[in-house]
C-alpha atoms as a PDB file:
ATOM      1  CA  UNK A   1     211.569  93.430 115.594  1.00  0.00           C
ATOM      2  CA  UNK A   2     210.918  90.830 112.739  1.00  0.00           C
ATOM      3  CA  UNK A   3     208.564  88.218 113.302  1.00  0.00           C
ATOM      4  CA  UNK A   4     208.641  84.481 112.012  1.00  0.00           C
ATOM      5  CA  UNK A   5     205.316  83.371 112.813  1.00  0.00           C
ATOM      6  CA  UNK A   6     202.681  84.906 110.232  1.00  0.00           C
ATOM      7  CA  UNK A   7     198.965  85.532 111.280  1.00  0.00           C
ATOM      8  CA  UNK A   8     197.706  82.604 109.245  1.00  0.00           C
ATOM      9  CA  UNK A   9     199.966  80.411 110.995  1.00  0.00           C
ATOM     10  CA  UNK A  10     198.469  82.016 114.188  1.00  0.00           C
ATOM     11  CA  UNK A  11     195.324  81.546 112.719  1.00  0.00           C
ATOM     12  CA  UNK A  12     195.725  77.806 112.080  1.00  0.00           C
ATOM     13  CA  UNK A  13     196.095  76.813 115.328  1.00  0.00           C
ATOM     14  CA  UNK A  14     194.024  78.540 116.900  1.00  0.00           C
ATOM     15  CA  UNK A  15     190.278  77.034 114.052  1.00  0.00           C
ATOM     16  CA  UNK A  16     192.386  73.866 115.263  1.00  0.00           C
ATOM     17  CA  UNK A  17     191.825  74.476 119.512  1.00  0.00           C
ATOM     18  CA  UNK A  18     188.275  76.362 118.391  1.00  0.00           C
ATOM     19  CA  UNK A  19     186.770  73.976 115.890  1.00  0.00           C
ATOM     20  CA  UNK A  20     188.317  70.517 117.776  1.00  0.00           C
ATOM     21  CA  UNK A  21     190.296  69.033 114.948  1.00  0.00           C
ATOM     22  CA  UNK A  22     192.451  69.344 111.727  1.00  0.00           C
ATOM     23  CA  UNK A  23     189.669  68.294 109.468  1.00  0.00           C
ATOM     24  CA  UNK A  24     186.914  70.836 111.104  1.00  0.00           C
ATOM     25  CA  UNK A  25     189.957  73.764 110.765  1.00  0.00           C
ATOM     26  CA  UNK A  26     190.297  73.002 107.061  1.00  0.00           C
ATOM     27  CA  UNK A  27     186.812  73.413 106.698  1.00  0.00           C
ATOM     28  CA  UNK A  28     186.493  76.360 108.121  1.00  0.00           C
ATOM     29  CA  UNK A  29     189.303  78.051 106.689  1.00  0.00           C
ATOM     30  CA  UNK A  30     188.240  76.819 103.109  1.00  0.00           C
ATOM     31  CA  UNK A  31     191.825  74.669 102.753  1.00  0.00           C
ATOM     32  CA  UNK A  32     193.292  71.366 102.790  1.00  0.00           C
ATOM     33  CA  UNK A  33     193.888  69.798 106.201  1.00  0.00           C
ATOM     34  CA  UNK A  34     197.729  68.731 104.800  1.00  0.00           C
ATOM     35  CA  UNK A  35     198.237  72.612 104.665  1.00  0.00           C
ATOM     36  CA  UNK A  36     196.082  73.395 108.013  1.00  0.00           C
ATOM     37  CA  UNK A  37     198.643  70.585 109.703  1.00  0.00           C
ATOM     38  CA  UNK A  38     201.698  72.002 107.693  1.00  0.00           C
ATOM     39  CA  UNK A  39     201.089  75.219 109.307  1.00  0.00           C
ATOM     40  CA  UNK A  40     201.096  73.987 112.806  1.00  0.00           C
ATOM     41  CA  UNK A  41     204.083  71.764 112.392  1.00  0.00           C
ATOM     42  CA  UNK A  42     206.078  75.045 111.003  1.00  0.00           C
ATOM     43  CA  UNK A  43     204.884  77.041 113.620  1.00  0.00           C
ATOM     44  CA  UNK A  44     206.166  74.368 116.476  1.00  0.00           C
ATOM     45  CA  UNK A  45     209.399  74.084 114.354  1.00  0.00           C
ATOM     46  CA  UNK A  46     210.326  78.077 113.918  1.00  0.00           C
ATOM     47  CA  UNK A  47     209.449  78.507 117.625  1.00  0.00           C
ATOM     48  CA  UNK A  48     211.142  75.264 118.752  1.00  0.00           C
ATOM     49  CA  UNK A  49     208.263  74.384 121.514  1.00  0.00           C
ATOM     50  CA  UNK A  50     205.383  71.726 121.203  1.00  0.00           C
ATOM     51  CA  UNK A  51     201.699  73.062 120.649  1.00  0.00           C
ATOM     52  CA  UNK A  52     199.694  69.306 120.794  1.00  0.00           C
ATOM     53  CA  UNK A  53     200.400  66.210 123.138  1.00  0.00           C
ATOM     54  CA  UNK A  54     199.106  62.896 121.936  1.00  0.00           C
ATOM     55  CA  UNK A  55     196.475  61.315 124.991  1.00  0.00           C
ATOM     56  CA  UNK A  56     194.813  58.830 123.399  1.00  0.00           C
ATOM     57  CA  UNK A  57     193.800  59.336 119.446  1.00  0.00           C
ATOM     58  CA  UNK A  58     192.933  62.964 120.436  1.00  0.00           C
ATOM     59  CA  UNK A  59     195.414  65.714 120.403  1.00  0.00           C
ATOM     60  CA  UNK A  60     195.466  68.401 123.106  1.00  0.00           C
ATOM     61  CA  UNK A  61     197.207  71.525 123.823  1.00  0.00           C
ATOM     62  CA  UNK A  62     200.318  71.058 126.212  1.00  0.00           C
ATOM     63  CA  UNK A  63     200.939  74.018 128.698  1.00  0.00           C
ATOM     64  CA  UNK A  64     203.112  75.981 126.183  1.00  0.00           C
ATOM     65  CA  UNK A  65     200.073  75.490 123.772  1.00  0.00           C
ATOM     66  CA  UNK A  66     197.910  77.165 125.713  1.00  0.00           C
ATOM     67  CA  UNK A  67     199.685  80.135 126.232  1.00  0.00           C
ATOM     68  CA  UNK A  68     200.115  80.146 122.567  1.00  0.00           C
ATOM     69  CA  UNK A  69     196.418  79.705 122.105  1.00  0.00           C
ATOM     70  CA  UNK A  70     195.413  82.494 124.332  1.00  0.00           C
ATOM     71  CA  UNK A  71     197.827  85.358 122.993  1.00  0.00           C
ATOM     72  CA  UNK A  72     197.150  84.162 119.514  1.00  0.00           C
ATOM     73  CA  UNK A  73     193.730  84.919 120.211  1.00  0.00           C
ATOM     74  CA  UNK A  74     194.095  88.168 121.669  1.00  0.00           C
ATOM     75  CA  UNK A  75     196.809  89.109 118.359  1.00  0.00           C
ATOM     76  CA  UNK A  76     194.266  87.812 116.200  1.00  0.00           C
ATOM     77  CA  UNK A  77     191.387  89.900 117.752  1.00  0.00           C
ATOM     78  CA  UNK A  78     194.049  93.077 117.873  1.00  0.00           C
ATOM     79  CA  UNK A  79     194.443  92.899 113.852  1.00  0.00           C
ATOM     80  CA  UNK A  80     191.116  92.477 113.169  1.00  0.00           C
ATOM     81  CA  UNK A  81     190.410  95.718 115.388  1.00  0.00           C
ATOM     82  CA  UNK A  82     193.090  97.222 113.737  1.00  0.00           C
ATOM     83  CA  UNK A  83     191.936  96.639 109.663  1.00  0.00           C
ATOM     84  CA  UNK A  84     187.942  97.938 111.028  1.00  0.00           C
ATOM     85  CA  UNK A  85     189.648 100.900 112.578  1.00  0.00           C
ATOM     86  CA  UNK A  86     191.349 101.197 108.784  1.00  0.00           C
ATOM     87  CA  UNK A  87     188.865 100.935 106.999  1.00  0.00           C
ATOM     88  CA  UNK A  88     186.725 103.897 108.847  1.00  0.00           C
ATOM     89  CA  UNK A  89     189.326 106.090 108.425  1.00  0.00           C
ATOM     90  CA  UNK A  90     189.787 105.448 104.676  1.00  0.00           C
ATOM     91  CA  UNK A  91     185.940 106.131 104.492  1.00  0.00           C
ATOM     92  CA  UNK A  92     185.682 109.180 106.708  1.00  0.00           C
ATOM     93  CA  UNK A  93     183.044 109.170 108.914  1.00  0.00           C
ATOM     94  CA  UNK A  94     181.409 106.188 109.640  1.00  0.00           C
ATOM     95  CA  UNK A  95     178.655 104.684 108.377  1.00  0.00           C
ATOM     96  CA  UNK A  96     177.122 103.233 111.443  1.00  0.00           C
ATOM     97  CA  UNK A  97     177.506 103.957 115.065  1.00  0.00           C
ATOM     98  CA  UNK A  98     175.909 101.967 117.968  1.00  0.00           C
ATOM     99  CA  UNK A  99     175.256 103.231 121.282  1.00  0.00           C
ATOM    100  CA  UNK A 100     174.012 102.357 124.333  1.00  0.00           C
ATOM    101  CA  UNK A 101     172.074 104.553 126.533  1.00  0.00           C
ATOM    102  CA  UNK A 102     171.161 104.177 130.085  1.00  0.00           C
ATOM    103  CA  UNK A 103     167.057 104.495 130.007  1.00  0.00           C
ATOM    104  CA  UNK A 104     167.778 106.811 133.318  1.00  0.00           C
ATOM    105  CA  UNK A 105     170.147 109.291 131.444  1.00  0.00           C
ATOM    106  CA  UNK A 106     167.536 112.572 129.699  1.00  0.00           C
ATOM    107  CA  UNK A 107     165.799 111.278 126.861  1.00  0.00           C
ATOM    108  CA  UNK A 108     165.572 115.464 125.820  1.00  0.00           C
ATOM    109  CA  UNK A 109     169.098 115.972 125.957  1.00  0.00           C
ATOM    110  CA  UNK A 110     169.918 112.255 123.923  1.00  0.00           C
ATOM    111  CA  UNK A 111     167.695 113.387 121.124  1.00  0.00           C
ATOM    112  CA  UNK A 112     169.419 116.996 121.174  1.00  0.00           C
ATOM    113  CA  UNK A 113     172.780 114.791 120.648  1.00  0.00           C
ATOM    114  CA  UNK A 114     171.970 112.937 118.126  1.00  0.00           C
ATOM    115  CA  UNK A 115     170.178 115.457 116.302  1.00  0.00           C
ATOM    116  CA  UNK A 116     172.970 117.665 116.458  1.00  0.00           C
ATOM    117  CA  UNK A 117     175.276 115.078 115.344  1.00  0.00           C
ATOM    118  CA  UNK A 118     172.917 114.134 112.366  1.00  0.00           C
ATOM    119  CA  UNK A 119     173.398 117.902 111.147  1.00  0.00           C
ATOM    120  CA  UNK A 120     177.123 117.267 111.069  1.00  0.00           C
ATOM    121  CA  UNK A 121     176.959 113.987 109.636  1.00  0.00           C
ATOM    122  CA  UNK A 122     173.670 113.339 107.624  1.00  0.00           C
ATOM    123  CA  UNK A 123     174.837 110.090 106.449  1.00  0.00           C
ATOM    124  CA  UNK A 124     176.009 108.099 109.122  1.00  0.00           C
ATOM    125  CA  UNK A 125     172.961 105.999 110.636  1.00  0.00           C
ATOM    126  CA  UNK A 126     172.595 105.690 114.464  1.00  0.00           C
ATOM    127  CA  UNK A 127     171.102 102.894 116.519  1.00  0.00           C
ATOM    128  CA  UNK A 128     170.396 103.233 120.172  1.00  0.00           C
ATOM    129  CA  UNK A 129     170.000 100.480 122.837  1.00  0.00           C
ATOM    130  CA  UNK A 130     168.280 101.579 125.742  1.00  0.00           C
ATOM    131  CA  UNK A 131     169.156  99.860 128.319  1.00  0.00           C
ATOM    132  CA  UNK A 132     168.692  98.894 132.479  1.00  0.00           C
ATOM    133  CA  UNK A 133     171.477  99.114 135.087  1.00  0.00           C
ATOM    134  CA  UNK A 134     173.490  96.150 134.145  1.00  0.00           C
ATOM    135  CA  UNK A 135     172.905  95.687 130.344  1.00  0.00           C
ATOM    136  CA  UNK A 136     174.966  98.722 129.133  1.00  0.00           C
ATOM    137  CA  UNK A 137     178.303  96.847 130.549  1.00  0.00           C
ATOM    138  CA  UNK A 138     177.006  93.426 128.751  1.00  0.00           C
ATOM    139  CA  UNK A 139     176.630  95.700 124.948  1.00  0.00           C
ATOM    140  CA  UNK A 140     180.074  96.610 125.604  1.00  0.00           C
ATOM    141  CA  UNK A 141     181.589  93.974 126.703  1.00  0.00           C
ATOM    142  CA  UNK A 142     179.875  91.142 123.864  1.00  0.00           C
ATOM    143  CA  UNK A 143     180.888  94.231 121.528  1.00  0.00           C
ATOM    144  CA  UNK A 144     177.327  94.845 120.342  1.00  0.00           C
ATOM    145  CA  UNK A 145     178.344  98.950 121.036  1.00  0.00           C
ATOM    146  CA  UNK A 146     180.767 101.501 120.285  1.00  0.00           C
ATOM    147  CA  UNK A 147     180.505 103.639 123.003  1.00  0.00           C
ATOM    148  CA  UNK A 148     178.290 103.591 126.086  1.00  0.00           C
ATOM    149  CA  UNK A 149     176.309 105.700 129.088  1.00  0.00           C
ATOM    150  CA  UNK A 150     177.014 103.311 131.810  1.00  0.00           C
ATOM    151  CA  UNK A 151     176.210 103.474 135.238  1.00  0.00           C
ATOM    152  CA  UNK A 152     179.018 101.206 135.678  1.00  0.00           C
ATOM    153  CA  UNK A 153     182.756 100.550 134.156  1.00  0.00           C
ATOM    154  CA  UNK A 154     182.963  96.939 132.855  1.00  0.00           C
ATOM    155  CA  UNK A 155     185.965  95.255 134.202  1.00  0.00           C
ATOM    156  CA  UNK A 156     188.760  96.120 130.987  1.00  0.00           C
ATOM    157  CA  UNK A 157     187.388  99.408 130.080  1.00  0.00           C
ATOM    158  CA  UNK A 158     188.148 102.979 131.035  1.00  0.00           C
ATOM    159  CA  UNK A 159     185.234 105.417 131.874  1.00  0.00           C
ATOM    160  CA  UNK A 160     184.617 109.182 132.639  1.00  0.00           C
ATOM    161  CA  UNK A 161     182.196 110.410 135.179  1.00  0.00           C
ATOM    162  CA  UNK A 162     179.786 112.056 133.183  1.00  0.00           C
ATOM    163  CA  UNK A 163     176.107 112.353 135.041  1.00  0.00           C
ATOM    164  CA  UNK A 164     174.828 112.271 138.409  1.00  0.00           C
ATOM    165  CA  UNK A 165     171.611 111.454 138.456  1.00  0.00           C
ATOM    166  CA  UNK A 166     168.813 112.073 141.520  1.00  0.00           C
ATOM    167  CA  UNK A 167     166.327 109.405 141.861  1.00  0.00           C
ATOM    168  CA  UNK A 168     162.814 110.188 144.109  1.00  0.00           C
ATOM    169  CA  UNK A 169     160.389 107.871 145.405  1.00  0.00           C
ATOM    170  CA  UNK A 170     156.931 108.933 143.766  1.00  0.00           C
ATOM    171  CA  UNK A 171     153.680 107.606 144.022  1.00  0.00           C
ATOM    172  CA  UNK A 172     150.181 109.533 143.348  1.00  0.00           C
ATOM    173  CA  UNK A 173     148.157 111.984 145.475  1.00  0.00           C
ATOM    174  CA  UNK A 174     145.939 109.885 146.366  1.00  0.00           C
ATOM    175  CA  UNK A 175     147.905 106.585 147.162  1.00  0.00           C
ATOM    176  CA  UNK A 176     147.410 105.286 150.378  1.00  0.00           C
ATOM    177  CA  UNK A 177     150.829 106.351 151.825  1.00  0.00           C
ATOM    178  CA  UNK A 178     150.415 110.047 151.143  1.00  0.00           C
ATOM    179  CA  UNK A 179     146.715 109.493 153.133  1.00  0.00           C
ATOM    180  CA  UNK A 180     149.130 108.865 155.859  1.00  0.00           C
ATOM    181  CA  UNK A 181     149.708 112.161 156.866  1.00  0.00           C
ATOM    182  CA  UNK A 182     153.429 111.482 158.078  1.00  0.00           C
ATOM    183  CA  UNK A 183     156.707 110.855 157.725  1.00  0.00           C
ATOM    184  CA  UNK A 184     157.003 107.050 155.597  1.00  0.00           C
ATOM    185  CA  UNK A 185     159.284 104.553 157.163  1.00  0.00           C
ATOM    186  CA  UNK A 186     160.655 101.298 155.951  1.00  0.00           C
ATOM    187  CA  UNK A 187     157.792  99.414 157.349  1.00  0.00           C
ATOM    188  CA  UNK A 188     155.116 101.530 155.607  1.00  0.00           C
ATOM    189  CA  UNK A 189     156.806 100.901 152.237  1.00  0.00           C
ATOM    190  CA  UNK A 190     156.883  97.247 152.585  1.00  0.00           C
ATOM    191  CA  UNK A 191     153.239  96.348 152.720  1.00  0.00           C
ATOM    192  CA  UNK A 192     152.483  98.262 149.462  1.00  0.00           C
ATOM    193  CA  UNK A 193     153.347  97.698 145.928  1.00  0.00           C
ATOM    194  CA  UNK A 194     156.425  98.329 144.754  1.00  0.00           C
ATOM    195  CA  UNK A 195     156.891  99.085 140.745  1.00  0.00           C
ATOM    196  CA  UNK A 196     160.569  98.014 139.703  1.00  0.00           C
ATOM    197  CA  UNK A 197     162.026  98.399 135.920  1.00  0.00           C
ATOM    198  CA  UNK A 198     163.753  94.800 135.128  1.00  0.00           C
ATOM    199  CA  UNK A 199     167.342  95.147 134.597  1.00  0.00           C
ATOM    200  CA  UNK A 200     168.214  94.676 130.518  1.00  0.00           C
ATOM    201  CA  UNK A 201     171.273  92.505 131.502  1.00  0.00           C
ATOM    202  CA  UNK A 202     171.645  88.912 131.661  1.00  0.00           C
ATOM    203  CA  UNK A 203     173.498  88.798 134.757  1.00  0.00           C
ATOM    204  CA  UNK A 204     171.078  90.847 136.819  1.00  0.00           C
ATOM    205  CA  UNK A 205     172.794  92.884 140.116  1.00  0.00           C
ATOM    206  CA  UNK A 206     170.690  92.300 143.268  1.00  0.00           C
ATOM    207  CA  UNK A 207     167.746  94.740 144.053  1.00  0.00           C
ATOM    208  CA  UNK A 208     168.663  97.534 146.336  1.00  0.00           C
ATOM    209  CA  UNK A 209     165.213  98.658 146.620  1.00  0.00           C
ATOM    210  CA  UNK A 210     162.459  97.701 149.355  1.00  0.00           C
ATOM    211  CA  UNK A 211     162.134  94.092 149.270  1.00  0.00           C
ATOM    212  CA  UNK A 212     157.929  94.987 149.644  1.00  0.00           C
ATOM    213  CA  UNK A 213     155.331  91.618 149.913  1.00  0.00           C
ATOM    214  CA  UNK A 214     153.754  93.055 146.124  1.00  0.00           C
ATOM    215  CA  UNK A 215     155.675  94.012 143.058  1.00  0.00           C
ATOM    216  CA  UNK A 216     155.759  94.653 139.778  1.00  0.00           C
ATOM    217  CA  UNK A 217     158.312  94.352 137.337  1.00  0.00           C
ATOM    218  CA  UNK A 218     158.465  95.881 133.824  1.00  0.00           C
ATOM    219  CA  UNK A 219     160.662  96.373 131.258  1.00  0.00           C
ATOM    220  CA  UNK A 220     159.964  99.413 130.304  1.00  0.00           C
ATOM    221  CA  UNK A 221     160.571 102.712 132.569  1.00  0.00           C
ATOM    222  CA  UNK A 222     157.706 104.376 130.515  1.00  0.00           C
ATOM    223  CA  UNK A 223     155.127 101.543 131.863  1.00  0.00           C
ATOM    224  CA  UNK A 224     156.952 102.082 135.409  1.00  0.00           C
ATOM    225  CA  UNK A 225     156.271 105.891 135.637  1.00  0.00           C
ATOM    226  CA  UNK A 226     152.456 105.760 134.146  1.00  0.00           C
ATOM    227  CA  UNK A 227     151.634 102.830 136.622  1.00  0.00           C
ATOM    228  CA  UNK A 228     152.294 104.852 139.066  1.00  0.00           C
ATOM    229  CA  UNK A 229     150.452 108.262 138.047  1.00  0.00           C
ATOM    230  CA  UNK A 230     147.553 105.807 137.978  1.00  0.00           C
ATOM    231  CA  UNK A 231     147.519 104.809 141.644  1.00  0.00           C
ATOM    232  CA  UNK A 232     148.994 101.385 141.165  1.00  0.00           C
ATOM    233  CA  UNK A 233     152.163 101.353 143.294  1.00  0.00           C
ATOM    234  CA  UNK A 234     155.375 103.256 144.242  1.00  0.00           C
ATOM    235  CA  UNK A 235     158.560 103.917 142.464  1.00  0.00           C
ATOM    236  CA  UNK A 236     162.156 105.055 142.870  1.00  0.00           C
ATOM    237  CA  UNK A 237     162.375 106.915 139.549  1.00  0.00           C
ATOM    238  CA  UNK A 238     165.080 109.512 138.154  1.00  0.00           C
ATOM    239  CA  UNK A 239     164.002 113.120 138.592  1.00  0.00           C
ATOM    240  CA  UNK A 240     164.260 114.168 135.190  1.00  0.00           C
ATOM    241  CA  UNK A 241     161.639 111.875 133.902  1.00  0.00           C
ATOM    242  CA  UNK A 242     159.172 113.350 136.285  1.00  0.00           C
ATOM    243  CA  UNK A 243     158.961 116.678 135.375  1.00  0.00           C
ATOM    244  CA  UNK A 244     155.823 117.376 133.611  1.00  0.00           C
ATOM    245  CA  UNK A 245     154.351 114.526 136.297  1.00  0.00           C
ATOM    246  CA  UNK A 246     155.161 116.510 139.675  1.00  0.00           C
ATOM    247  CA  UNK A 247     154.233 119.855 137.485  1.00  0.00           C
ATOM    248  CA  UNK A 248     150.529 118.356 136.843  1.00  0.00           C
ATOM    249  CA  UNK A 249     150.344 117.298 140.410  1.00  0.00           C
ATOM    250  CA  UNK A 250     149.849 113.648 139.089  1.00  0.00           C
ATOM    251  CA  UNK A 251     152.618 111.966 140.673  1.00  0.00           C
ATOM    252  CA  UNK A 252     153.972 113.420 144.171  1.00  0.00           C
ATOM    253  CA  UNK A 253     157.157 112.604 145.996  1.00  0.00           C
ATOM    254  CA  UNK A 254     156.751 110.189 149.043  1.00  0.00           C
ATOM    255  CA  UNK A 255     157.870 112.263 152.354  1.00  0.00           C
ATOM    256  CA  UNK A 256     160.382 109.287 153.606  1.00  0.00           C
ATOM    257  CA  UNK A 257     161.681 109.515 157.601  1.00  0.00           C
ATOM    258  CA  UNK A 258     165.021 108.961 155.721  1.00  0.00           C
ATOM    259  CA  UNK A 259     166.589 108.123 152.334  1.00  0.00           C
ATOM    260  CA  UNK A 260     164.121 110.287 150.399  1.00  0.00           C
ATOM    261  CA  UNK A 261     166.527 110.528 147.804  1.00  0.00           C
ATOM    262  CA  UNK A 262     169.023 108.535 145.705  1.00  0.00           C
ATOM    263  CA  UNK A 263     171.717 109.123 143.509  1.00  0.00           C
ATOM    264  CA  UNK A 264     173.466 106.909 140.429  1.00  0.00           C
ATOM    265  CA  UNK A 265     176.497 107.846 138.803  1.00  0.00           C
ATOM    266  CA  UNK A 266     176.331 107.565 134.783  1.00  0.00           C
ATOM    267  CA  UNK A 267     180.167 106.980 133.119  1.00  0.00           C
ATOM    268  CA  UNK A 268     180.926 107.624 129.479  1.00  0.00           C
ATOM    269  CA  UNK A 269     182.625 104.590 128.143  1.00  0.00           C
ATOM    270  CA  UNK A 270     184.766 103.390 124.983  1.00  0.00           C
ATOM    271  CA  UNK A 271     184.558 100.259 123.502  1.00  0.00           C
ATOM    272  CA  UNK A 272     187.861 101.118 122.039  1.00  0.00           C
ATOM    273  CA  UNK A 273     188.694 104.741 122.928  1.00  0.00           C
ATOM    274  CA  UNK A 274     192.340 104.425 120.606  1.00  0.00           C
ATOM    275  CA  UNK A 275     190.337 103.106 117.392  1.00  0.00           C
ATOM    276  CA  UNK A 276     187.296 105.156 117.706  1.00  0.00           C
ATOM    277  CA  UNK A 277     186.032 106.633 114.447  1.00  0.00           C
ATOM    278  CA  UNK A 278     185.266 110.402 113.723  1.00  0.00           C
ATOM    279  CA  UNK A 279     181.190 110.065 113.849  1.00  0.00           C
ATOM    280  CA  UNK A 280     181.623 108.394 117.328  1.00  0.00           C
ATOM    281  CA  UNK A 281     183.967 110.233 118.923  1.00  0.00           C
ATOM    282  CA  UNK A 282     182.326 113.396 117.637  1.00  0.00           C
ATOM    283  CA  UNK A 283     178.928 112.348 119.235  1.00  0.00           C
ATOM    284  CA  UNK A 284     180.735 112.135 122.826  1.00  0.00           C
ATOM    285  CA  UNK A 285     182.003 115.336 122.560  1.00  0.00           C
ATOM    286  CA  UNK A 286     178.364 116.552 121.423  1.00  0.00           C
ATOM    287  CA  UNK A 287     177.216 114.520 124.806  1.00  0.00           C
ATOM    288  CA  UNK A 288     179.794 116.491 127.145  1.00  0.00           C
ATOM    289  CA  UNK A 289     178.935 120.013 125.625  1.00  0.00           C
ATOM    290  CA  UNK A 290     175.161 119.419 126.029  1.00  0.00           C
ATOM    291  CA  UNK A 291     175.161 118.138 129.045  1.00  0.00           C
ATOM    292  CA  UNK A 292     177.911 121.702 129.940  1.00  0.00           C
ATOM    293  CA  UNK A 293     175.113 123.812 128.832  1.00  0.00           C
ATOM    294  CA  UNK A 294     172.281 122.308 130.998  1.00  0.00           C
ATOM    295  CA  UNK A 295     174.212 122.808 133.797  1.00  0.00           C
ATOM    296  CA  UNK A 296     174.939 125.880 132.833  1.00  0.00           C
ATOM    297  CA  UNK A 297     171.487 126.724 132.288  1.00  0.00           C
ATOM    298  CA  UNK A 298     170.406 125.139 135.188  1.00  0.00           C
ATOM    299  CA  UNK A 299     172.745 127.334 137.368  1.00  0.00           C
ATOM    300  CA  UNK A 300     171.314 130.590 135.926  1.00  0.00           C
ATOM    301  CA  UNK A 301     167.738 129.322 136.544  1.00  0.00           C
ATOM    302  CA  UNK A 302     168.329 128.728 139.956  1.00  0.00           C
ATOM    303  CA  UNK A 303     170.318 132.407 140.667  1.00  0.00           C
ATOM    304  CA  UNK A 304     167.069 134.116 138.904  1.00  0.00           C
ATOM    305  CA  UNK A 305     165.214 132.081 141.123  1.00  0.00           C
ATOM    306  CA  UNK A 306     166.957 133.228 144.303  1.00  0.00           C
ATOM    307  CA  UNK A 307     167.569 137.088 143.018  1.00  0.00           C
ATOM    308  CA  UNK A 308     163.596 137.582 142.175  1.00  0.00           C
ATOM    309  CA  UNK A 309     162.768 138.104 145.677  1.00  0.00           C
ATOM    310  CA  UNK A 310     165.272 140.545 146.433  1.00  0.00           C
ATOM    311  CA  UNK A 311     164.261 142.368 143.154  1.00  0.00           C
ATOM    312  CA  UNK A 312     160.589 142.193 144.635  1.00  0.00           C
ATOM    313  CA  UNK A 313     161.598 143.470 148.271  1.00  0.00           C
ATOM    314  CA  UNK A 314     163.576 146.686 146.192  1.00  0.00           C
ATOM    315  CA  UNK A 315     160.360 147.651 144.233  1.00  0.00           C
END
């Protein structure tokens, strides 16, 4: 179908609505406010509808003009997407990537990826953002990333499961709860101190973890997980991240009456899955066989584990 309206005349009116005038468009657009207004008045005449009512001095958008303004927007934002999307492909692979990376999600198996994808592509340079519950959604979503390990979908974007991850409430040895000698209930938790990573998000979800009378908050999981190998509170943290802590006997897992563990999904999720580059959609494909062959790995472990005692009882 052949179109009247050009994307500069789309353009026009919407640095009009955006910048609040004819003379702050023309500005912005470096032209002449006579050809800013020209464009408008074409625009209103080829589509035979009224953008801008008169109330007052001040012109504002009529009904039809903001339905204009608003798909305008979204076409304008759709061919920008669609000359970056070009231009990658025209280079190869690209130069930069971003991604954003739960802090929960294997920090082993992340630098695996993107060492891996470094081999393949020496040239393209990779920034992480490390970030806390909420504040993966917000990177995609303000377009600061190109593809993310959520542990949510934002509302407009498609995501595939990708990671479950087990969460276990730790403190040390010697912290009073374990001196307890007993099952931990709700009660027990609440009168000690609780150590809580801060969401990175702006719009922060509310805590579903034991609202206790002393906390901490940090930013950092890092500071979360030495805090408490050094006696100073309790924490839900992700399994993973405690390995060498539980192995060294430095951080133990509390023995809860119920809820001793927890669980959080982690999603794989475009920013734009249909103009992805080579470099990033490489790197989730990278993601998805690494993480195939630690489960794979992790199942053989754990048959080895169960066949050595049969192997014992035949010798």
């Amino acid at each position: 179908m052949n179109t009247h309206i050009t994307l500069e005349q789309w353009r026009a009116l919407t640095t009009v609505v955006d910048a609040g005038g004819y003379a702050q468009a023309a500005e912005l657009m470096h032209k002449t406010q006579s050809s800013v207004s020209y464009a408008v008045q074409k625009l209103e005449s080829l589509l035979g509808v009224k953008v801008f009512k008169l109330e007052g001095r001040k012109a504002v958008l009529t009904p039809t003009g903001h339905l204009l303004y608003r798909r305008a927007r979204y076409l304008l934002d759709e061919a920008a997407v669609l000359e970056q999307a070009a231009k990658k492909l025209s280079a190869g692979w690209e130069a930069e990537i971003r991604v954003v990376v739960e802090s929960v999600f294997p920090t082993f198996v992340l630098l695996r990826c993107l060492d891996l994808l470094g081999a393949e592509s020496p040239h393209t340079r990779i920034e992480v953002i490390e970030s806390v519950i909420s504040g993966a959604s917000e990177a995609l979503l303000q377009g600061q990333a190109d593809l993310a390990i959520a542990s949510s979908i934002p509302q407009g974007f498609l995501g595939d499961s990708l990671l479950q991850i087990r969460f276990v409430l730790v403190a040390h040895p010697d912290h009073a709860l374990h001196r307890l000698g007993r099952k931990i209930t709700m009660q027990d938790l609440r009168v000690h101190r609780q150590l809580v990573v801060r969401e990175t998000g702006l719009r922060r979800a509310t805590p579903t973890f034991v609202e206790a009378t002393q906390r901490w908050t940090v930013s950092n999981m890092a500071t979360s997980i030495e805090a408490a190998r050094c006696g100073y509170g309790y924490a839900w943290l992700p399994e993973e991240k405690l390995r060498d802590q539980i192995s060294a006997g430095t951080l133990k897992p509390l023995p809860l009456r119920e809820g001793g563990e927890r669980f959080a999904q982690l999603y794989l999720v475009f920013a734009d899955r249909d103009h992805a580059g080579p470099a990033i959609t490489r790197f989730s494909e990278i993601i998805r066989e690494q993480l195939t062959k630690e489960c794979r790995q992790g199942v053989d472990a754990q048959a080895a584990k169960r066949a050595l005692p049969a192997a014992r009882r035949v010798n």
